[in-house]
PDB file of N, CA and C in Angstrom:
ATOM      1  N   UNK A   1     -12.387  19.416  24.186  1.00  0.00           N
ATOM      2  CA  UNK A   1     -13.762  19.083  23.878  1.00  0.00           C
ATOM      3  C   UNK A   1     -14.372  18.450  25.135  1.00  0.00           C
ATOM      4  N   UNK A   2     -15.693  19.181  25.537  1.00  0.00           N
ATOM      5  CA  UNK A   2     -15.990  18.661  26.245  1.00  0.00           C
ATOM      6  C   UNK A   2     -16.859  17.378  25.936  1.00  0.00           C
ATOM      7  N   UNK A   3     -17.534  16.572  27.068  1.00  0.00           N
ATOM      8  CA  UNK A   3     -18.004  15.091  26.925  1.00  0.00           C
ATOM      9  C   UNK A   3     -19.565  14.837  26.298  1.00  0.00           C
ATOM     10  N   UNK A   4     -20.320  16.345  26.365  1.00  0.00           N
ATOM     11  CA  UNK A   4     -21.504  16.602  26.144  1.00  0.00           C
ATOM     12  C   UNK A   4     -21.378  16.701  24.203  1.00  0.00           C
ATOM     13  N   UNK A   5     -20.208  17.544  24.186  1.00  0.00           N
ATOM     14  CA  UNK A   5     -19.656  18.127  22.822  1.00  0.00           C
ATOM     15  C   UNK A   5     -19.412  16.544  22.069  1.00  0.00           C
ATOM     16  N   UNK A   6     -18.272  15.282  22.576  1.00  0.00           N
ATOM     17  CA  UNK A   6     -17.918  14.478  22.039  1.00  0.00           C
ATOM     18  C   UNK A   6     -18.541  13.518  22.319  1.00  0.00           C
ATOM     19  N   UNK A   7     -20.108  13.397  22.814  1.00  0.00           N
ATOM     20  CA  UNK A   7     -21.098  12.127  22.479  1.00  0.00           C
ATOM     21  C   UNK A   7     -21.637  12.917  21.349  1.00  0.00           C
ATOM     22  N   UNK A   8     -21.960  14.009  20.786  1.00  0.00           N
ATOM     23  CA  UNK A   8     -22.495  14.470  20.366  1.00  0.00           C
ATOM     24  C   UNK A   8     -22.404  13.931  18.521  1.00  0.00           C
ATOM     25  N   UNK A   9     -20.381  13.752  18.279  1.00  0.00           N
ATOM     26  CA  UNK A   9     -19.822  13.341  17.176  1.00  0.00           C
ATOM     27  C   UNK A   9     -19.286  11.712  17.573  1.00  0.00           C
ATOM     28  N   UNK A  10     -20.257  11.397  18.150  1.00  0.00           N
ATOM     29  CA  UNK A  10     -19.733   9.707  18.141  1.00  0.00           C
ATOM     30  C   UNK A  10     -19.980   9.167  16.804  1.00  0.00           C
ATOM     31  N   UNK A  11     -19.330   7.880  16.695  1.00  0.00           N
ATOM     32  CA  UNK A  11     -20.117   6.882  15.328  1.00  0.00           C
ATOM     33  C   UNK A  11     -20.356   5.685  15.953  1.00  0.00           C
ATOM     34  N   UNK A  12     -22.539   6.033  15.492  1.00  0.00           N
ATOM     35  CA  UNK A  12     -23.050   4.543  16.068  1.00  0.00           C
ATOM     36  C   UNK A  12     -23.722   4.050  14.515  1.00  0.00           C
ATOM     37  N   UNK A  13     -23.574   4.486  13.806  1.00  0.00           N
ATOM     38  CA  UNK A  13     -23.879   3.798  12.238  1.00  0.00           C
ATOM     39  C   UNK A  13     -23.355   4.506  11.527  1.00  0.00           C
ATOM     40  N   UNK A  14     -23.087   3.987  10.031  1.00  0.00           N
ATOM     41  CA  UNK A  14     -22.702   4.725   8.810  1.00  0.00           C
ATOM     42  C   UNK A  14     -23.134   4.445   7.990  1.00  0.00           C
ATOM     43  N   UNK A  15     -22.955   5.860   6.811  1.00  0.00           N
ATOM     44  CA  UNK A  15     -23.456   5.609   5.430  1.00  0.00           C
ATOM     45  C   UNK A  15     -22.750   6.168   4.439  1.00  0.00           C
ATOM     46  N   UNK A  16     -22.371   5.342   3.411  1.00  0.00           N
ATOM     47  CA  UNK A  16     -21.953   6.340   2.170  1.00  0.00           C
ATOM     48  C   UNK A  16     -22.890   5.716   1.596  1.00  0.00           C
ATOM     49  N   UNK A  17     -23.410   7.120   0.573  1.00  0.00           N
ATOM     50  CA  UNK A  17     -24.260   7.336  -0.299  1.00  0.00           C
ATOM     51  C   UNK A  17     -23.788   6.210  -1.533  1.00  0.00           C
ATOM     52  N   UNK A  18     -22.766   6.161  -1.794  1.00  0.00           N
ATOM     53  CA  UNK A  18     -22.129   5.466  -3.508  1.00  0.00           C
ATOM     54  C   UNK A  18     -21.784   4.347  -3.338  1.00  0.00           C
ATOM     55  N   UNK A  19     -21.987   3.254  -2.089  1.00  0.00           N
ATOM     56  CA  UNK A  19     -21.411   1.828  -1.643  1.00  0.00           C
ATOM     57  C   UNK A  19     -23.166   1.485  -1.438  1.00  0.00           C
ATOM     58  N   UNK A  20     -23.510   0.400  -1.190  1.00  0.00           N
ATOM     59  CA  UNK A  20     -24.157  -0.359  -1.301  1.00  0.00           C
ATOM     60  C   UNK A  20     -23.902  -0.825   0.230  1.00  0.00           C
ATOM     61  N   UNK A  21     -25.658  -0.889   1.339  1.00  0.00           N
ATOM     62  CA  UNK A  21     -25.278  -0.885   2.591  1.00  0.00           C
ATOM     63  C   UNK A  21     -24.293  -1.882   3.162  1.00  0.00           C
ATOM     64  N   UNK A  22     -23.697  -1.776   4.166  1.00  0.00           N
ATOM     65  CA  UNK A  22     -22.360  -2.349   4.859  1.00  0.00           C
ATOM     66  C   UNK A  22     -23.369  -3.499   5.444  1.00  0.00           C
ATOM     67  N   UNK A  23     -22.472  -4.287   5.533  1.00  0.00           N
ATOM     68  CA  UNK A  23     -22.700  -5.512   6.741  1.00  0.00           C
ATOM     69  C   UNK A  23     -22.499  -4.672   8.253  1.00  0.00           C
ATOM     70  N   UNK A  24     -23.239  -5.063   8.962  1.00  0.00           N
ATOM     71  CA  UNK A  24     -22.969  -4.541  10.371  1.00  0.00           C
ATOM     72  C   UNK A  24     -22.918  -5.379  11.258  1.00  0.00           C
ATOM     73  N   UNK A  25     -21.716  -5.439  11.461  1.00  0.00           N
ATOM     74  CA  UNK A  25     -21.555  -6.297  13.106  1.00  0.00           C
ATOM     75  C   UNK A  25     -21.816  -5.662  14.476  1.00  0.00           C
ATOM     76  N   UNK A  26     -21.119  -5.776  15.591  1.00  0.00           N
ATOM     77  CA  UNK A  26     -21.421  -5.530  16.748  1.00  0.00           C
ATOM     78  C   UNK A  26     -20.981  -4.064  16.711  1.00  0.00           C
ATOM     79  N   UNK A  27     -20.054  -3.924  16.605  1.00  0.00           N
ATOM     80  CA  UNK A  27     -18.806  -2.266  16.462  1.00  0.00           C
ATOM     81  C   UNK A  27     -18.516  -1.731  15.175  1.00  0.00           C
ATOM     82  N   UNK A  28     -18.030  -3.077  13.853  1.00  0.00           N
ATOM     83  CA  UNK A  28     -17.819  -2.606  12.856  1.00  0.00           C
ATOM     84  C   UNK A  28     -19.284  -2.901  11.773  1.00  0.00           C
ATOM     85  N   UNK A  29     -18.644  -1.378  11.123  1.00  0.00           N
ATOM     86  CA  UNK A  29     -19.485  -1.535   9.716  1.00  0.00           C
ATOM     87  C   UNK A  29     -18.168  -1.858   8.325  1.00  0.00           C
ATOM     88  N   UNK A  30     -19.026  -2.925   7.570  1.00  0.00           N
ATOM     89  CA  UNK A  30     -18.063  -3.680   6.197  1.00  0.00           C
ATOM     90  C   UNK A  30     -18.655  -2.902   5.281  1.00  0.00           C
ATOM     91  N   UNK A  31     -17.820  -2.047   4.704  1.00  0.00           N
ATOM     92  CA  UNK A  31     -18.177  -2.026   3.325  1.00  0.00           C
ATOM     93  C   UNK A  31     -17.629  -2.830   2.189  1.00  0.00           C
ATOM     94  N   UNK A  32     -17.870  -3.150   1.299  1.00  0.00           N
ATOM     95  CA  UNK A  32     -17.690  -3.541  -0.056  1.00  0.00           C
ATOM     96  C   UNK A  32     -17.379  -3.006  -1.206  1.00  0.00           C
ATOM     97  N   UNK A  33     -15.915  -2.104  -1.325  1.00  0.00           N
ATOM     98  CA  UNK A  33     -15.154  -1.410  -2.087  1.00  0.00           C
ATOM     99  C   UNK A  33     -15.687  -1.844  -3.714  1.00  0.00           C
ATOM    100  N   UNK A  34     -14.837  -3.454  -3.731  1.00  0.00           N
ATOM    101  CA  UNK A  34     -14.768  -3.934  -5.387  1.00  0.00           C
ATOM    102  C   UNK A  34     -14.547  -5.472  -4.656  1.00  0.00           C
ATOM    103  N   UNK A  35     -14.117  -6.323  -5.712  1.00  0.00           N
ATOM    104  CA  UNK A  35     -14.039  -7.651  -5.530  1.00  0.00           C
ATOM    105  C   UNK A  35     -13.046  -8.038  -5.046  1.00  0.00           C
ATOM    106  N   UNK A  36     -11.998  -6.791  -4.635  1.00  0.00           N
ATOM    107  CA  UNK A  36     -10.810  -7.005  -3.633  1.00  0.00           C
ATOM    108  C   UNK A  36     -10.219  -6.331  -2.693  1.00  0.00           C
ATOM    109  N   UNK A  37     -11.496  -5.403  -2.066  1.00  0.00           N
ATOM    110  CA  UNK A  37     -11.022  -4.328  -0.899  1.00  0.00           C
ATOM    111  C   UNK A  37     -12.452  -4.118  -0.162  1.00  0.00           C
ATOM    112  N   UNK A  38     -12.010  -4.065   0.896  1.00  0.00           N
ATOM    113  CA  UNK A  38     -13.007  -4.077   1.999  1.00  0.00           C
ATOM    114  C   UNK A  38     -12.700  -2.773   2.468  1.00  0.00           C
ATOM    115  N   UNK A  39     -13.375  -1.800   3.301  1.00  0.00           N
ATOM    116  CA  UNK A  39     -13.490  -1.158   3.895  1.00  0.00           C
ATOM    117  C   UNK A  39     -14.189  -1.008   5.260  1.00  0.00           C
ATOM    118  N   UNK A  40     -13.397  -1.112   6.594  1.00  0.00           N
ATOM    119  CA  UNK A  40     -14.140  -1.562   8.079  1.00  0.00           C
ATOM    120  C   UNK A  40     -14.059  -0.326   8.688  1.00  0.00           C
ATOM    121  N   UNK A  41     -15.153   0.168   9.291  1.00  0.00           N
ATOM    122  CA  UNK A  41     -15.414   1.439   9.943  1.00  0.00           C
ATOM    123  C   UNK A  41     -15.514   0.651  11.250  1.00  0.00           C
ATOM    124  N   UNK A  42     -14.381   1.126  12.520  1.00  0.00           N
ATOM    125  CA  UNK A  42     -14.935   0.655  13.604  1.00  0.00           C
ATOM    126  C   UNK A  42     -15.545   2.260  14.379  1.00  0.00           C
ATOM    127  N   UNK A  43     -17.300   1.600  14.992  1.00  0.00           N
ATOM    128  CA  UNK A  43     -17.701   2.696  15.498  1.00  0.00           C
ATOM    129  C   UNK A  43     -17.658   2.442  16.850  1.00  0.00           C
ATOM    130  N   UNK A  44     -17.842   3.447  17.545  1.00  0.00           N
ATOM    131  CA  UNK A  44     -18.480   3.552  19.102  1.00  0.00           C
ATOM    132  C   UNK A  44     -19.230   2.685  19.829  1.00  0.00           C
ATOM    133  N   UNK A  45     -19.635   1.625  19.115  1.00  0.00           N
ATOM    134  CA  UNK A  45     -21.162   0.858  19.485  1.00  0.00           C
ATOM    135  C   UNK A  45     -20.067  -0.113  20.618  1.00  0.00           C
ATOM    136  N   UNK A  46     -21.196  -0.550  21.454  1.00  0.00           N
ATOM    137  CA  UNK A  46     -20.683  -0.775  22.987  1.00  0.00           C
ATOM    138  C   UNK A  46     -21.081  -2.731  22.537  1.00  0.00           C
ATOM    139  N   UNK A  47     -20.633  -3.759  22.651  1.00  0.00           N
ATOM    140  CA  UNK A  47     -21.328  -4.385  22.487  1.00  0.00           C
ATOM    141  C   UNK A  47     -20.997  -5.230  24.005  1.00  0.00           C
ATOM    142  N   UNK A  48     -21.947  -6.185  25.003  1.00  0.00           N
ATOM    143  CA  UNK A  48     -21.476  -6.979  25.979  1.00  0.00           C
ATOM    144  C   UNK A  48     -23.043  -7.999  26.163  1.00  0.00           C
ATOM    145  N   UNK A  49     -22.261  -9.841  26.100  1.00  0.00           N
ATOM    146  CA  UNK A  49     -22.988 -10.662  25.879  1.00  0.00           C
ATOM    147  C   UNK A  49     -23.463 -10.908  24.818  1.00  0.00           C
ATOM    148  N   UNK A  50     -23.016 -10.380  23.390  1.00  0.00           N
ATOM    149  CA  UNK A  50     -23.479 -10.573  22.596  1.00  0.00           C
ATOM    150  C   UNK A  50     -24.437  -9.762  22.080  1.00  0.00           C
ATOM    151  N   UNK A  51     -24.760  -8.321  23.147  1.00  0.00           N
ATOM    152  CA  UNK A  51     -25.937  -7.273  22.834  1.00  0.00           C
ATOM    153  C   UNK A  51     -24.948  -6.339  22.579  1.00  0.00           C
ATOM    154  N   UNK A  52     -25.877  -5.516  21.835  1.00  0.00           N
ATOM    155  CA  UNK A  52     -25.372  -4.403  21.146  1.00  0.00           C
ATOM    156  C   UNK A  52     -25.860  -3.188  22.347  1.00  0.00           C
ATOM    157  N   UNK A  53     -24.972  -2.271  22.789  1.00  0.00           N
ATOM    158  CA  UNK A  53     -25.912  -1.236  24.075  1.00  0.00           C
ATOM    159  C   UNK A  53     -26.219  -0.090  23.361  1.00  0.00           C
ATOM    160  N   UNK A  54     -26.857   0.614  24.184  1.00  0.00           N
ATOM    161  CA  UNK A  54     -27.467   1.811  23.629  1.00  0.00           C
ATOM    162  C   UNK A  54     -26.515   3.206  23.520  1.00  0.00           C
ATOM    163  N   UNK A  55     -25.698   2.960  24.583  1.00  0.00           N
ATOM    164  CA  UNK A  55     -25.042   4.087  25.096  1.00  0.00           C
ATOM    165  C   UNK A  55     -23.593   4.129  23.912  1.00  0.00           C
ATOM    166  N   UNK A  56     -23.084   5.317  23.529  1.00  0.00           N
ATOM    167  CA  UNK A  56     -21.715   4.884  22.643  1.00  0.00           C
ATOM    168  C   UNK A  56     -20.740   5.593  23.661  1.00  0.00           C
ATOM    169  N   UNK A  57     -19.344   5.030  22.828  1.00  0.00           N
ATOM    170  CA  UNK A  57     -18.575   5.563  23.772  1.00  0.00           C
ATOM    171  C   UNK A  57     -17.642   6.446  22.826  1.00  0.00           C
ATOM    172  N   UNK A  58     -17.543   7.981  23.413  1.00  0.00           N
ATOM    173  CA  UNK A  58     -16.340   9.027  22.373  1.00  0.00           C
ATOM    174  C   UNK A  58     -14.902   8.247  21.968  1.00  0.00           C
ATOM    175  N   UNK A  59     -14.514   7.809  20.591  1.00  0.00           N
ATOM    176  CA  UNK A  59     -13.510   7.960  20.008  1.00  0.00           C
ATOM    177  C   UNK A  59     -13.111   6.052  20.394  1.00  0.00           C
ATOM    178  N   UNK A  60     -13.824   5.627  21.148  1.00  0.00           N
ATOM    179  CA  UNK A  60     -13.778   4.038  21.184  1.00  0.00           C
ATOM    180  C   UNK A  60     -13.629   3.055  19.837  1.00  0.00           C
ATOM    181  N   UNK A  61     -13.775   3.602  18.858  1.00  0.00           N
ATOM    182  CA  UNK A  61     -13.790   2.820  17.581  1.00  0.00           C
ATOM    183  C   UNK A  61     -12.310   3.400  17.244  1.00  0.00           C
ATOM    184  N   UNK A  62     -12.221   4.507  17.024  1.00  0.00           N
ATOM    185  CA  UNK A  62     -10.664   5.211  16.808  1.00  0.00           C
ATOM    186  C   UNK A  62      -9.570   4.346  17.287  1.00  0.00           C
ATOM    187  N   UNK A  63     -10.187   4.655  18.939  1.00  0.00           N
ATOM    188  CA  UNK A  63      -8.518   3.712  19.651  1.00  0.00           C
ATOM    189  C   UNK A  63      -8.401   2.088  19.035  1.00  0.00           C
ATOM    190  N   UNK A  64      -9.867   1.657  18.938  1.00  0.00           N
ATOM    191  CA  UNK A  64      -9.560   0.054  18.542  1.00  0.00           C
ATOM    192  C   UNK A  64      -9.166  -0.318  17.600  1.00  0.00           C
ATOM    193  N   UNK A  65      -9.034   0.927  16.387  1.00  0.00           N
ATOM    194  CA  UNK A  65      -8.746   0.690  15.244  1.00  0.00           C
ATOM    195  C   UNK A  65      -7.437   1.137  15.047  1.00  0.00           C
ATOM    196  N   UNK A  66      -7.049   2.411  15.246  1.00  0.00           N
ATOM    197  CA  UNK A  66      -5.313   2.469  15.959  1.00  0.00           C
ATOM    198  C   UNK A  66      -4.643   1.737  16.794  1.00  0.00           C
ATOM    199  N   UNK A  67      -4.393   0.614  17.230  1.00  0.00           N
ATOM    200  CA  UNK A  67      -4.453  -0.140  18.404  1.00  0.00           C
ATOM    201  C   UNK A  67      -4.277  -1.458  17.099  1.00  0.00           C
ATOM    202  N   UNK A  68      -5.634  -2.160  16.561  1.00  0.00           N
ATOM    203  CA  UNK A  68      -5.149  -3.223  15.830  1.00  0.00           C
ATOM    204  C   UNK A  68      -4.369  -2.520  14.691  1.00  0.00           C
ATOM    205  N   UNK A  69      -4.630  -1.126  13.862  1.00  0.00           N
ATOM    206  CA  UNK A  69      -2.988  -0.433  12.713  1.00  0.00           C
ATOM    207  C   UNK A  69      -1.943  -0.909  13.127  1.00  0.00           C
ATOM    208  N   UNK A  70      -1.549  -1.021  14.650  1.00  0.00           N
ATOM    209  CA  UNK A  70      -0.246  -0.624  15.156  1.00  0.00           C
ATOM    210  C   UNK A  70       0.119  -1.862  15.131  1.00  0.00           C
ATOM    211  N   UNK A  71      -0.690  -2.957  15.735  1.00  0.00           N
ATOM    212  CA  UNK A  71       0.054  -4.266  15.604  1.00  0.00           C
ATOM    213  C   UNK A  71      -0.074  -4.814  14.587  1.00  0.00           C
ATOM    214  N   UNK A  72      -0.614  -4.645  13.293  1.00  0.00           N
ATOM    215  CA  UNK A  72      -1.002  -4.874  11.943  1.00  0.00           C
ATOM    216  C   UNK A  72       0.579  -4.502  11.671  1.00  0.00           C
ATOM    217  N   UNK A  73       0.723  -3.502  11.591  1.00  0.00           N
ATOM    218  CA  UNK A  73       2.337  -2.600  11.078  1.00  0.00           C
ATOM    219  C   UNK A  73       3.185  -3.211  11.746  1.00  0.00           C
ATOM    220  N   UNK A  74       3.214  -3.544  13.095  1.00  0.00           N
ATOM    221  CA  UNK A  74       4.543  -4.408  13.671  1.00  0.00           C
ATOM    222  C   UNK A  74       4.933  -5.587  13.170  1.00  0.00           C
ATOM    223  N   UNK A  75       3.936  -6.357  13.006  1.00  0.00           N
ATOM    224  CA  UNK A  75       4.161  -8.124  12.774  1.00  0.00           C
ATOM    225  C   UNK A  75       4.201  -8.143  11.307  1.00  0.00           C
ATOM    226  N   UNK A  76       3.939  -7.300  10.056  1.00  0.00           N
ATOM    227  CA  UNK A  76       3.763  -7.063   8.999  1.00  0.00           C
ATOM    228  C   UNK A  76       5.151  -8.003   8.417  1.00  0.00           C
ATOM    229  N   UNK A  77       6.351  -7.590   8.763  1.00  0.00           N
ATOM    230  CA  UNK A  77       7.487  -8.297   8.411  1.00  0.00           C
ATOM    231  C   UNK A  77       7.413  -9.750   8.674  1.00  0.00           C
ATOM    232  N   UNK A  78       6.612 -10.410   9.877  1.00  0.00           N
ATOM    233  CA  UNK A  78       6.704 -11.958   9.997  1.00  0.00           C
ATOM    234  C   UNK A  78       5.644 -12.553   9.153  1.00  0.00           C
ATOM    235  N   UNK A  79       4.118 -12.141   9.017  1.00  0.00           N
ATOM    236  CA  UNK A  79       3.478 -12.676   8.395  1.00  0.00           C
ATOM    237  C   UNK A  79       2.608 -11.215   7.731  1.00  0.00           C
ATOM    238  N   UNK A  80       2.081 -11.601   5.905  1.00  0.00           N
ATOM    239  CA  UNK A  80       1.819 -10.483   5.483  1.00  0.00           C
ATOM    240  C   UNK A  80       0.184 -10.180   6.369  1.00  0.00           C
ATOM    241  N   UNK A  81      -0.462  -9.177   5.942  1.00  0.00           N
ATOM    242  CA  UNK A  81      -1.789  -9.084   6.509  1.00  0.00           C
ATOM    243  C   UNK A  81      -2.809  -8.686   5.441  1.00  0.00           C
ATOM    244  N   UNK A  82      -3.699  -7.928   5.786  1.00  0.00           N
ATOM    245  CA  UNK A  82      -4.984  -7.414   4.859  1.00  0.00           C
ATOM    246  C   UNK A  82      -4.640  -6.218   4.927  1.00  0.00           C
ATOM    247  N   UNK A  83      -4.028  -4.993   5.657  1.00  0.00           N
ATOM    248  CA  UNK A  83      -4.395  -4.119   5.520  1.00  0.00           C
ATOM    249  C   UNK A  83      -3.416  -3.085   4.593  1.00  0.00           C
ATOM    250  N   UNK A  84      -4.310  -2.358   3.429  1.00  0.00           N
ATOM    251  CA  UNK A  84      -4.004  -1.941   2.318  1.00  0.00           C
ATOM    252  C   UNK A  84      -3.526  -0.423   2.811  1.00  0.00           C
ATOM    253  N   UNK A  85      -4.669   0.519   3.792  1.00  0.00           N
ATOM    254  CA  UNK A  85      -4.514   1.598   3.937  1.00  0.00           C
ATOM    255  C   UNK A  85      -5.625   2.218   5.530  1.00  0.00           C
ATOM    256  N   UNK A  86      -5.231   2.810   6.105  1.00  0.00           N
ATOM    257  CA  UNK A  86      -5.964   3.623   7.104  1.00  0.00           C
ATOM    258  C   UNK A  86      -6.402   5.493   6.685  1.00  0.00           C
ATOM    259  N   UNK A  87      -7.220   5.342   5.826  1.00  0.00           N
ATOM    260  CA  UNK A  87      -7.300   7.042   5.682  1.00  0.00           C
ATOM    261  C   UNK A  87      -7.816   7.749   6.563  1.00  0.00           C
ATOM    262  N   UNK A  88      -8.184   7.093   7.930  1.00  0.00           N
ATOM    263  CA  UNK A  88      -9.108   7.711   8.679  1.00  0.00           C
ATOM    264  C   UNK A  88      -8.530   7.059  10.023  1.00  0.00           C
ATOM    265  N   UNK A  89      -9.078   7.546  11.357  1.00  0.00           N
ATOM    266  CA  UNK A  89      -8.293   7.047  12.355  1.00  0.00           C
ATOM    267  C   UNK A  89      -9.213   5.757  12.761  1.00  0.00           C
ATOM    268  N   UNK A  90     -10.370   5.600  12.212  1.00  0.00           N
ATOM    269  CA  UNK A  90     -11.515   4.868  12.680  1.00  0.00           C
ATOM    270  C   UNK A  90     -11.813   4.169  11.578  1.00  0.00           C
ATOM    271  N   UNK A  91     -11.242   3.681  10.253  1.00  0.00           N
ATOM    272  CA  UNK A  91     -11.443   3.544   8.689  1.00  0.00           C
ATOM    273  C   UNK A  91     -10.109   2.718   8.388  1.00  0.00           C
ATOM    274  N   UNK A  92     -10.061   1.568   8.041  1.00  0.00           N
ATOM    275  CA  UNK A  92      -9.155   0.753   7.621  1.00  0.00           C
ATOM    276  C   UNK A  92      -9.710  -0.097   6.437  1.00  0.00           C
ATOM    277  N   UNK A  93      -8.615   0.183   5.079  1.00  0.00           N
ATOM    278  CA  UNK A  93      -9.228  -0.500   3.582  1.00  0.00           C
ATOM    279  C   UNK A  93      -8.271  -1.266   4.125  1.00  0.00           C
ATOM    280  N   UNK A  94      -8.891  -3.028   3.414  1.00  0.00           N
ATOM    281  CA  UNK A  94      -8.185  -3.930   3.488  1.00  0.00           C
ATOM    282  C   UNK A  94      -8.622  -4.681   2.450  1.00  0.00           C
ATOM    283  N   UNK A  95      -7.781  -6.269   2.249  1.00  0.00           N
ATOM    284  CA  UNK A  95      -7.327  -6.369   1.490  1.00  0.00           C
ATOM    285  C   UNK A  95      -8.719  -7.557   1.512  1.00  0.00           C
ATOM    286  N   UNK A  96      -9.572  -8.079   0.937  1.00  0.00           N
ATOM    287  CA  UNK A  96     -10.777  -9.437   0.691  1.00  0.00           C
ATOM    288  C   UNK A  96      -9.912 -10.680   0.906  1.00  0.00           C
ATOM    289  N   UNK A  97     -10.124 -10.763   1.850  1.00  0.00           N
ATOM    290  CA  UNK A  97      -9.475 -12.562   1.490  1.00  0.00           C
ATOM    291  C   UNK A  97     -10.822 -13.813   1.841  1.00  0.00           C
ATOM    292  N   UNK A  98     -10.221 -14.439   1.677  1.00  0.00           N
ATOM    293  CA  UNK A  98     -11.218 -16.009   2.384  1.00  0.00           C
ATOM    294  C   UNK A  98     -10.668 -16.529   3.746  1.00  0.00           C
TER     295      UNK A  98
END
């Protein structure tokens, strides 16, 4: 794929139709499953100083979100965590805590 092709399928917002809009932070969007599962979409969005940039970057939410899976799954045996499930490479359900 070329780079013209993969700005083309970046994620700089989301929507599901049947959730009720997400909280949006800098990169991630929160959804609000039920009263005990979260759902965090990390997207493309560039953030530096506290600004959000214009420009996205291809598959940047993917790696950050494969990247914290992986050490989520390693340390899992020393202390438990939030995360319930990854159905997506960029999509992690987790678990509501305080």
């Amino acid at each position: 794929m070329d780079l013209n092709s993969a700005l083309k399928h970046c994620i700089g917002k989301t929507h599901v139709d049947f959730l009720p809009e997400p909280y949006r932070g800098k990169v991630r969007d929160v959804y609000r499953l039920d009263n005990n599962r979260l759902a965090i979409v990390s997207s493309d969005r560039i953030s530096a100083f506290d600004h959000i940039l214009r420009q996205l970057i291809p598959y940047k939410g993917q790696i950050l979100n494969q990247i914290a899976t992986k050490f989520m799954q390693l340390t899992e045996d020393i202390v438990p965590n939030w995360v319930v499930a990854v159905p997506d490479p960029s999509v992690t359900i987790g678990k509501l805590c305080e």
